[in-house]
Each structure stands twice: as C-alpha cells, then as structure tokens.
Protein backbone atom coordinates (compact mmCIF):
# COMPACT_ATOMS: atom_id res chain seq x y z
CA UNK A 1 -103.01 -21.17 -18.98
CA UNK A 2 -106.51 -20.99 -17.41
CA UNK A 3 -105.31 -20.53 -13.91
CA UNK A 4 -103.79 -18.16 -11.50
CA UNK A 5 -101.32 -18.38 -8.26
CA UNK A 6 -102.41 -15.95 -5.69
CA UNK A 7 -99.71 -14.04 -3.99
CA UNK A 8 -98.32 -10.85 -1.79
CA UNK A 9 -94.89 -9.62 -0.12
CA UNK A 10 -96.77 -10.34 3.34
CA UNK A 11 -96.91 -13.85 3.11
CA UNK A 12 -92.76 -13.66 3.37
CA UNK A 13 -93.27 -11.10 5.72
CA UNK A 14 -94.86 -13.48 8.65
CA UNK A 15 -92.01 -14.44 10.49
CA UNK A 16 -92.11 -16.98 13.27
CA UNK A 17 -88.51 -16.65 14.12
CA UNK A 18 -85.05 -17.89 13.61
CA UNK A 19 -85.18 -21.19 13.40
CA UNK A 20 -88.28 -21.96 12.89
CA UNK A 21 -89.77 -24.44 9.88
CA UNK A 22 -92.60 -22.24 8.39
CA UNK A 23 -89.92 -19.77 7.87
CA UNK A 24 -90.43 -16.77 5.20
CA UNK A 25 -88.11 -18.48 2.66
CA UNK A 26 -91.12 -21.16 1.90
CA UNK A 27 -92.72 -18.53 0.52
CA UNK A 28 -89.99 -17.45 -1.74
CA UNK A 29 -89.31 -20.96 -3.01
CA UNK A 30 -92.63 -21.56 -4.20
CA UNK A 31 -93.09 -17.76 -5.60
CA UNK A 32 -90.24 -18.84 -7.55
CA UNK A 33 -91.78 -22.19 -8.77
CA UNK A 34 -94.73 -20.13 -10.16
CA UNK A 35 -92.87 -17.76 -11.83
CA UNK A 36 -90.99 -20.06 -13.41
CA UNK A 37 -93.62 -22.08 -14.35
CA UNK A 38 -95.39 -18.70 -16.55
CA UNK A 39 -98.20 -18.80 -14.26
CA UNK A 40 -100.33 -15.25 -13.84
CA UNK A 41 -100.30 -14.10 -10.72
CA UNK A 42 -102.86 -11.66 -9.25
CA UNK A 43 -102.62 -10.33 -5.30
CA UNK A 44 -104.15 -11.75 -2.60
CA UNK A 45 -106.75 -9.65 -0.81
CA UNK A 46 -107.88 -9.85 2.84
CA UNK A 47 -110.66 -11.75 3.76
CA UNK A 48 -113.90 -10.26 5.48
CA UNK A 49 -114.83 -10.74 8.87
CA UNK A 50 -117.68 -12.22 7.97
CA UNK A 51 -116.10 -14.77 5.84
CA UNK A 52 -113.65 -15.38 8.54
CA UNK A 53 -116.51 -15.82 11.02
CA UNK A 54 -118.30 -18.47 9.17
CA UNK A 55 -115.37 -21.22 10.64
CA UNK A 56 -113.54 -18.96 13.24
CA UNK A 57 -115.69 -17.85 17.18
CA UNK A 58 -115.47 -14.10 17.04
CA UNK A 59 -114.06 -13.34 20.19
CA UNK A 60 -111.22 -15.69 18.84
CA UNK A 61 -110.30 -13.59 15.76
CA UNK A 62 -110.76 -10.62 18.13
CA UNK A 63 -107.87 -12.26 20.39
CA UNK A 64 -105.18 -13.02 17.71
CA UNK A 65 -105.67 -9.71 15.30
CA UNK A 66 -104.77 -7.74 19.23
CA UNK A 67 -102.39 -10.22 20.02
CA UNK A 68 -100.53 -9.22 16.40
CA UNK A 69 -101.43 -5.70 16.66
CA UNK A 70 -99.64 -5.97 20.28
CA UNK A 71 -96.51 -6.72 18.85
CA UNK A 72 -97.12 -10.77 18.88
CA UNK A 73 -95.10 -13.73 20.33
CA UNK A 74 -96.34 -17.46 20.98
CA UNK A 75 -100.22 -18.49 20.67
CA UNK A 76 -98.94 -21.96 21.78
CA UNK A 77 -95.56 -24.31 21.76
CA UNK A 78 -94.86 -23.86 18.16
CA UNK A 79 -97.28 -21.26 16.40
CA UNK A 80 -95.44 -18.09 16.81
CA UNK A 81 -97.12 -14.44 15.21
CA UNK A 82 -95.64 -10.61 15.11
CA UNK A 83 -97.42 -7.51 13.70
CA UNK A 84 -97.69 -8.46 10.27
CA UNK A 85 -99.17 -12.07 10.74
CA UNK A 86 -102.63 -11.17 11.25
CA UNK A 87 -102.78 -8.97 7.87
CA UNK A 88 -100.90 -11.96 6.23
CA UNK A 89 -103.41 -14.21 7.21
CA UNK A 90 -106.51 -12.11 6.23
CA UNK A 91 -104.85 -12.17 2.35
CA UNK A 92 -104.21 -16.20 3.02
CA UNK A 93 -107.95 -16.49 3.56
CA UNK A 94 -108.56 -14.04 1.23
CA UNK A 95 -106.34 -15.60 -1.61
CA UNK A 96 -108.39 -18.92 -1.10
CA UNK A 97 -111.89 -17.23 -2.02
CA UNK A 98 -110.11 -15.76 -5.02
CA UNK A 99 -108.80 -18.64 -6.15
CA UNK A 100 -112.45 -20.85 -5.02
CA UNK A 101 -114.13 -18.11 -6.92
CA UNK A 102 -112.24 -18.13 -10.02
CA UNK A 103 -112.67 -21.81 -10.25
CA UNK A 104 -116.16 -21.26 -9.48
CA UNK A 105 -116.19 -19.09 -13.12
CA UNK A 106 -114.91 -21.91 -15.42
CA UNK A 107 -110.86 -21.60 -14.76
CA UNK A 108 -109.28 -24.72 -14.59
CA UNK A 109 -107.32 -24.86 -11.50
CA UNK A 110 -106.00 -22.02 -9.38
CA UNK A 111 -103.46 -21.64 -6.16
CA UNK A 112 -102.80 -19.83 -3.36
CA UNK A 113 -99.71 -18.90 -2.08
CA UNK A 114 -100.51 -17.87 1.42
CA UNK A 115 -98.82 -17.75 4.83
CA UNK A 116 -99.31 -18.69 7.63
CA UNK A 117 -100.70 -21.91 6.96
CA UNK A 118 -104.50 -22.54 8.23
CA UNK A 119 -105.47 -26.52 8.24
CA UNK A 120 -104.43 -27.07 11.85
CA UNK A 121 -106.53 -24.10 13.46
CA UNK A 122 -109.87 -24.86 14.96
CA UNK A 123 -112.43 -22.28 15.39
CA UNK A 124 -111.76 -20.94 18.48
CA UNK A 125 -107.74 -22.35 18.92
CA UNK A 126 -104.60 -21.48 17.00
CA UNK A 127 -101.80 -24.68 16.62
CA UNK A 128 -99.56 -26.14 14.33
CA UNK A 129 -98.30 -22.39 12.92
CA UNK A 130 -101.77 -22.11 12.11
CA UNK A 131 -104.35 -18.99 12.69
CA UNK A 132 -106.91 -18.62 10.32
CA UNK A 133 -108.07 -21.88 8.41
CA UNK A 134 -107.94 -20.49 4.83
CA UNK A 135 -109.35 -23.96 3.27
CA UNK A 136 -112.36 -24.01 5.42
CA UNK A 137 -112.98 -20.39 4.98
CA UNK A 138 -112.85 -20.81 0.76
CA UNK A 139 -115.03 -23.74 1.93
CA UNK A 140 -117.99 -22.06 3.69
CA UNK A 141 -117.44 -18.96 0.98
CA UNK A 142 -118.43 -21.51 -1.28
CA UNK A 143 -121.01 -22.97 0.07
CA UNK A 144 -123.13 -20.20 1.43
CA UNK A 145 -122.16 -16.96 -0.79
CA UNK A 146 -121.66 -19.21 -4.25
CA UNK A 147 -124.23 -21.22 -3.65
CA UNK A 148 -122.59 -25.02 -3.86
CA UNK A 149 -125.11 -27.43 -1.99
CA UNK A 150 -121.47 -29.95 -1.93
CA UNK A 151 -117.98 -28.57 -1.15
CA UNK A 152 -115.10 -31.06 -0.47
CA UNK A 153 -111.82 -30.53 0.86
CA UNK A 154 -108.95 -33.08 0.19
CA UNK A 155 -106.33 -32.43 2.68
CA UNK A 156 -102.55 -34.31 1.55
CA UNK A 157 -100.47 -32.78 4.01
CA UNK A 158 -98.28 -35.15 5.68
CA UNK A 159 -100.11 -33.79 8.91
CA UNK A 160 -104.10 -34.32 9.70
CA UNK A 161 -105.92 -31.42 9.37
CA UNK A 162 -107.56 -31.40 12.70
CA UNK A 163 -109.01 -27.67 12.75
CA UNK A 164 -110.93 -28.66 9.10
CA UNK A 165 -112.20 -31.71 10.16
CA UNK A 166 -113.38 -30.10 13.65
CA UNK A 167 -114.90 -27.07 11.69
CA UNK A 168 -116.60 -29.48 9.26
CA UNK A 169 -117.56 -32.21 11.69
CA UNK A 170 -122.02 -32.27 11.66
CA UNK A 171 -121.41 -30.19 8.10
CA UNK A 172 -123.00 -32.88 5.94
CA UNK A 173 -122.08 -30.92 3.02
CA UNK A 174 -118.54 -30.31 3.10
CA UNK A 175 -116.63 -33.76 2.98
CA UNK A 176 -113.12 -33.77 4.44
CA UNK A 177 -110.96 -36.23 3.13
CA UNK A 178 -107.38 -36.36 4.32
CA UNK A 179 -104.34 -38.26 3.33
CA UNK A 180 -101.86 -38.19 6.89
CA UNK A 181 -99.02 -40.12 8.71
CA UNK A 182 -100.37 -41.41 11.76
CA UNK A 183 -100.22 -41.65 14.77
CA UNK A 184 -98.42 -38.23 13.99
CA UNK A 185 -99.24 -34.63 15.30
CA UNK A 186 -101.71 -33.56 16.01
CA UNK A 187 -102.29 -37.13 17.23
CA UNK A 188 -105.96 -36.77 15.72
CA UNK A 189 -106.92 -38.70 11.83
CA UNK A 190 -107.99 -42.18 12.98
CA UNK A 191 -110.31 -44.16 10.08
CA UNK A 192 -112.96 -44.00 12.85
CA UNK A 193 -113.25 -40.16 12.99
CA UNK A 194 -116.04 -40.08 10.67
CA UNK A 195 -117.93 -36.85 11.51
CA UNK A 196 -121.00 -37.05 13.87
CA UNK A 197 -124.59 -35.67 13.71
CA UNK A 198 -125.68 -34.99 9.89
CA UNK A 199 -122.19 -34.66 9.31
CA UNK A 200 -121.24 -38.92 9.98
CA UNK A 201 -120.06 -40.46 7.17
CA UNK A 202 -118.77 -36.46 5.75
CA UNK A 203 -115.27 -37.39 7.19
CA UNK A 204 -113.19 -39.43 5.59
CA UNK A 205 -109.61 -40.20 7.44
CA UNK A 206 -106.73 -42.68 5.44
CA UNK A 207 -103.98 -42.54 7.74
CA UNK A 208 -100.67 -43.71 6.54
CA UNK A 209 -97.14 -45.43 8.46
CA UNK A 210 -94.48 -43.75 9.32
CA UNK A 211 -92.30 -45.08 6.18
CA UNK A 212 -95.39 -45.05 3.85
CA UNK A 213 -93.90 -45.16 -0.12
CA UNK A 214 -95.34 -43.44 -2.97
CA UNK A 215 -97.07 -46.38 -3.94
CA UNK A 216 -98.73 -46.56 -0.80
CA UNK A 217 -99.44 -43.20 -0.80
CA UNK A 218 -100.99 -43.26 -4.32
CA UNK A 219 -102.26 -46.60 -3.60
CA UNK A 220 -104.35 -45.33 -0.67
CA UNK A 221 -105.07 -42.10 -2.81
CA UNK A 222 -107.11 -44.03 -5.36
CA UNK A 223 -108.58 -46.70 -3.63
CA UNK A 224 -110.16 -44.61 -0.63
CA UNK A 225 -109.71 -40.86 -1.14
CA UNK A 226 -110.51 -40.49 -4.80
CA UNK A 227 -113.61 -42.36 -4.94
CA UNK A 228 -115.15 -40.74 -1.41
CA UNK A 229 -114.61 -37.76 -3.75
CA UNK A 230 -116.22 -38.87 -6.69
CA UNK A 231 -119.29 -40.57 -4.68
CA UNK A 232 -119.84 -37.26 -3.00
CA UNK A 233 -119.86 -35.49 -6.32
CA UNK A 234 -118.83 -31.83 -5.00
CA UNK A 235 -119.58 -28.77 -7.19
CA UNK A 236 -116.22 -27.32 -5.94
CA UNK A 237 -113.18 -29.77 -4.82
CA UNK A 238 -110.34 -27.69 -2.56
CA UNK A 239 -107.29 -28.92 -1.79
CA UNK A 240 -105.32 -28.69 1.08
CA UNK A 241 -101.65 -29.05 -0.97
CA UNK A 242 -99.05 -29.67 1.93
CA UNK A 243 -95.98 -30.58 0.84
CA UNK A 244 -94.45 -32.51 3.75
CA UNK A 245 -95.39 -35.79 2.41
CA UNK A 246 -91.98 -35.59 0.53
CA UNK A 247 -89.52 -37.82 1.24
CA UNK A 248 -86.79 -34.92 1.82
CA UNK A 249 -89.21 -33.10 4.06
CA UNK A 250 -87.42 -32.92 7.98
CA UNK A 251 -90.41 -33.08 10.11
CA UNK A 252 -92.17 -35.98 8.52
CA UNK A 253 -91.82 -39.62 7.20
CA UNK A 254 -93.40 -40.63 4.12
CA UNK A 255 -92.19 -41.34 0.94
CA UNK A 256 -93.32 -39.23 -1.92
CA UNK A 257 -91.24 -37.11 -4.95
CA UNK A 258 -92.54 -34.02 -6.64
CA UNK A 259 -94.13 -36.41 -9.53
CA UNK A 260 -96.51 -37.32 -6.82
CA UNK A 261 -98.26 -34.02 -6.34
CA UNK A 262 -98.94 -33.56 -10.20
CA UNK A 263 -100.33 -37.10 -10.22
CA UNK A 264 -102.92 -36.79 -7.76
CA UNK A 265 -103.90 -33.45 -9.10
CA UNK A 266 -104.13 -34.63 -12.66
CA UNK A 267 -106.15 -37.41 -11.33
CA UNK A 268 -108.26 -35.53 -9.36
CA UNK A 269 -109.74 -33.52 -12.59
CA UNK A 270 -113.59 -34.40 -13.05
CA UNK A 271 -114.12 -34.47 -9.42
CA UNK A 272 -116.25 -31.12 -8.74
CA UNK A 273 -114.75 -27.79 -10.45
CA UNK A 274 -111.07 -27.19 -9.80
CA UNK A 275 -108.85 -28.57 -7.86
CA UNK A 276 -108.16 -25.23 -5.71
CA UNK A 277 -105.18 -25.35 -4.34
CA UNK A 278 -104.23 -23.98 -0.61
CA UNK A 279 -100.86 -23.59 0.43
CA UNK A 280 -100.16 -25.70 3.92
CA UNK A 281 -96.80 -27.36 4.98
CA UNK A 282 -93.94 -28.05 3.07
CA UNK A 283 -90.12 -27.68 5.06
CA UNK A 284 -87.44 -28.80 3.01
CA UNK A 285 -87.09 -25.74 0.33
CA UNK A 286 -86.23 -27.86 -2.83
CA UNK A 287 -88.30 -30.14 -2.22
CA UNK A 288 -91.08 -27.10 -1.84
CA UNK A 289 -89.66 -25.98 -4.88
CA UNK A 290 -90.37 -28.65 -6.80
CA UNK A 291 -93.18 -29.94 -5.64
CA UNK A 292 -95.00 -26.66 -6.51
CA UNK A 293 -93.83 -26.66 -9.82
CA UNK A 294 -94.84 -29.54 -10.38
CA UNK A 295 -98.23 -29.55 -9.15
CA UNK A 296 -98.11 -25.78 -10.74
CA UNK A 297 -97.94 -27.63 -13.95
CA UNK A 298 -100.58 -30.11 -13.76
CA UNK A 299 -103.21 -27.42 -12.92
CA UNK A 300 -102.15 -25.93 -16.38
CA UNK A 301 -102.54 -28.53 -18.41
C-alpha cells in the first residue's frame, strides 16, 4: 500500500460544541475507516508560520492562535474554536504538506485526516468551521518550496470552496476546480467566477441543483472537471475530499453513495502526481464512514 493517512488525537480534540456538525466524532469515524482499511498511518505535524503565511494575512493568524490561546468561542455564526483548535489546525495544515510531499516522492496517493476543516477560510477571514485553509497551504508548499510550476486543487465538497478560490484567484498556476450545490452557502461558485488578472481562466466552478444524482454528479465530473484537470496538466493534483455530497449527509442535497468517492478518485489517476487527499465536510457519520473507506481504498489500489 503506497500511501499513508495522516492523523493525531487533536483533530478529535477541536470541539465546536454540543450540537454542532463538525463535531469530534467525524474524526473518529473516519480514523476508523483507515484503520480498517490497513492503511499506515504516520502523525500529523504542525505547519510553519511561514507556510501558513503564504495563503493566510499575518495579523490574521496572529488573531485566531490568541483568540484560542484566550480560551476561544465564536469567530463568526457557525465557526466556533477553544484552546486546542489552533494547535489542531497547525497539524491539519501540517498533515497536508506531509501528505503533498509524500506524493511529491513517488507514493501513490496519501490523506489527511485533519480538523478543523480549511476550504471555506479566506486569508484574512475564518467561516464555515474553517481557520486555516490546509488545501491551499499544501498548495503554495508545493508550488514554491517543491518547486511545481502547476498545482491544482479539485474541491468535491458539497459546499464551494470560497476561501481557495479567493486565495487562488490572479494565481495562474494553481487551478481550482470545484464540484458544489448551488446557489448554496457560501452563496459564492457561479460558472462565471473564473479567476481575474493572470489568474482568469485558473478557476473553474460546475455548480450543481439542489437534488443533483450521482449521475449528474459524475456526469458533470467528467465532462467539465476532469478534463480542466487534464488540460492544465498539474505536477501535483490535491483534493479537497468533502463528504457532504452524500445523499445521507443533513446539511446538503445531492445525491451521491460512497462508490462515488472511489470513482472519481480512481478516475482522477494520471492527472498530475497523487490525488492528495484533504479532509473537509462530511456530517452524517456512516456515511463519513464509508465514504472514507471507500475512497481509502481507491488510493491503494
């Protein structure tokens, strides 16, 4: 098994709160999945600052480590951090550069498993239970410490991934494509965001109904996302691996099973080294569960 799943106890130490979706036990179901699965898991490390401060303003990360270190509470309406969050996100970002970086050395795949979740934060603004934008992070690692002139990031969460595509937005050579419901939160992901500057034309958005099947889904998959990818040619292909697209997820409305996941992922081989996979959303546990194992599986292969 040429691949690893990044992990550490802090990731189900983050805690937004009773109640809340991005609750620890996501982080337990998909240990599980891995585990399961035989994969080898190595530990997450934290991330620089300067790795965080390619995508992220500093006075930003300065804000949210004190705001953690302060005992924590509510950055906005729904992304809610204690003491442990900020050290749990450093290891998120961290675990992504692993797992870019052991791509990066001829493995075939590799995931990881961190919390919080990152796609939804912009470089100066937390949202969406998201702090520090571990994909774009791995993303910039890449490109400026590995050297990779093209970097893409394929984002399938069920939710656009406003904070990459803002991050990314004149960056002519990462390409963001993302698979999303729409209109949906965060209410951004229309076909005409395309990027602006010398990055138009490095965005790619395929927003989906509300009711979207996994034909639709896969159907919209191969005829737009997978050959952006392919025409762009990236050294390194990253994916954003949300999980909400499932048809038992609670906060969203599209259509797909687990079988979905390891589809796209087996179909994304060829495409640039990898995929690297980067934990986002995901609600409903079994279908978490699942989903991970399944896409867990694919990488292996």
């Amino acid at each position: 098994m040429t691949m690893t799943c990044y992990m550490h106890q802090q990731f189900e130490q983050h805690d937004p709160g009773h109640g809340h979706p991005e609750r620890p036990q996501r982080y337990a179901s998909v240990r599980r999945a891995a585990i399961a699965a035989g994969a080898p898991v190595a530990e997450a490390k934290p991330a620089s600052r300067e790795a965080l401060e390619r995508v992220h303003a500093p006075a930003y990360l300065d804000l949210v480590e004190r705001f953690c270190a302060e005992g924590g509470g509510a950055l906005d309406a729904d992304t809610v951090v204690g003491e442990v969050s900020w050290p749990a996100a450093l290891r998120a970002a961290g675990g992504a550069i692993a797992a870019a970086e052991e791509v990066a050395n001829g493995a075939s795949g590799a995931f990881s498993f961190g919390r919080p979740p990152g796609h939804h934060a912009e470089p100066a603004r937390a949202m969406g239970f998201c702090i520090v934008n571990s994909a774009a992070v791995a993303a910039a690692h890449a490109r400026d410490v590995l050297g990779m002139d093209r970097v893409a990031v394929l984002d399938w969460d069920a939710h656009h991934g406003n904070g990459t595509q803002a991050i990314f937005w004149t960056d002519p050579s990462v390409l963001y494509v993302s698979l999303h419901q729409f209109p949906f939160y965060p209410g951004t992901g229309a076909a005409s965001e395309r990027g602006e500057g010398d990055g138009a034309g490095a965005t790619v958005n395929v927003p989906l109904r509300a009711g979207a099947s996994q034909a639709e889904f896969l159907a919209a998959f191969r005829g737009q996302a997978l050959p952006a990818l392919r025409d762009f040619d990236p050294g390194l292909l990253l994916v954003s691996a949300g999980f909400d697209a499932h048809a038992a997820d609670p906060l969203c409305q599209l259509g797909l099973r687990a079988d979905a996941f390891a589809t796209m992922t087996r179909e994304l081989r060829g495409t640039g080294a990898g995929p690297v996979m980067v934990l986002e959303g995901g609600y409903d546990l079994t279908a978490l569960r699942e989903s991970v194992a399944a896409t867990v599986a694919a990488l292996a292969e």
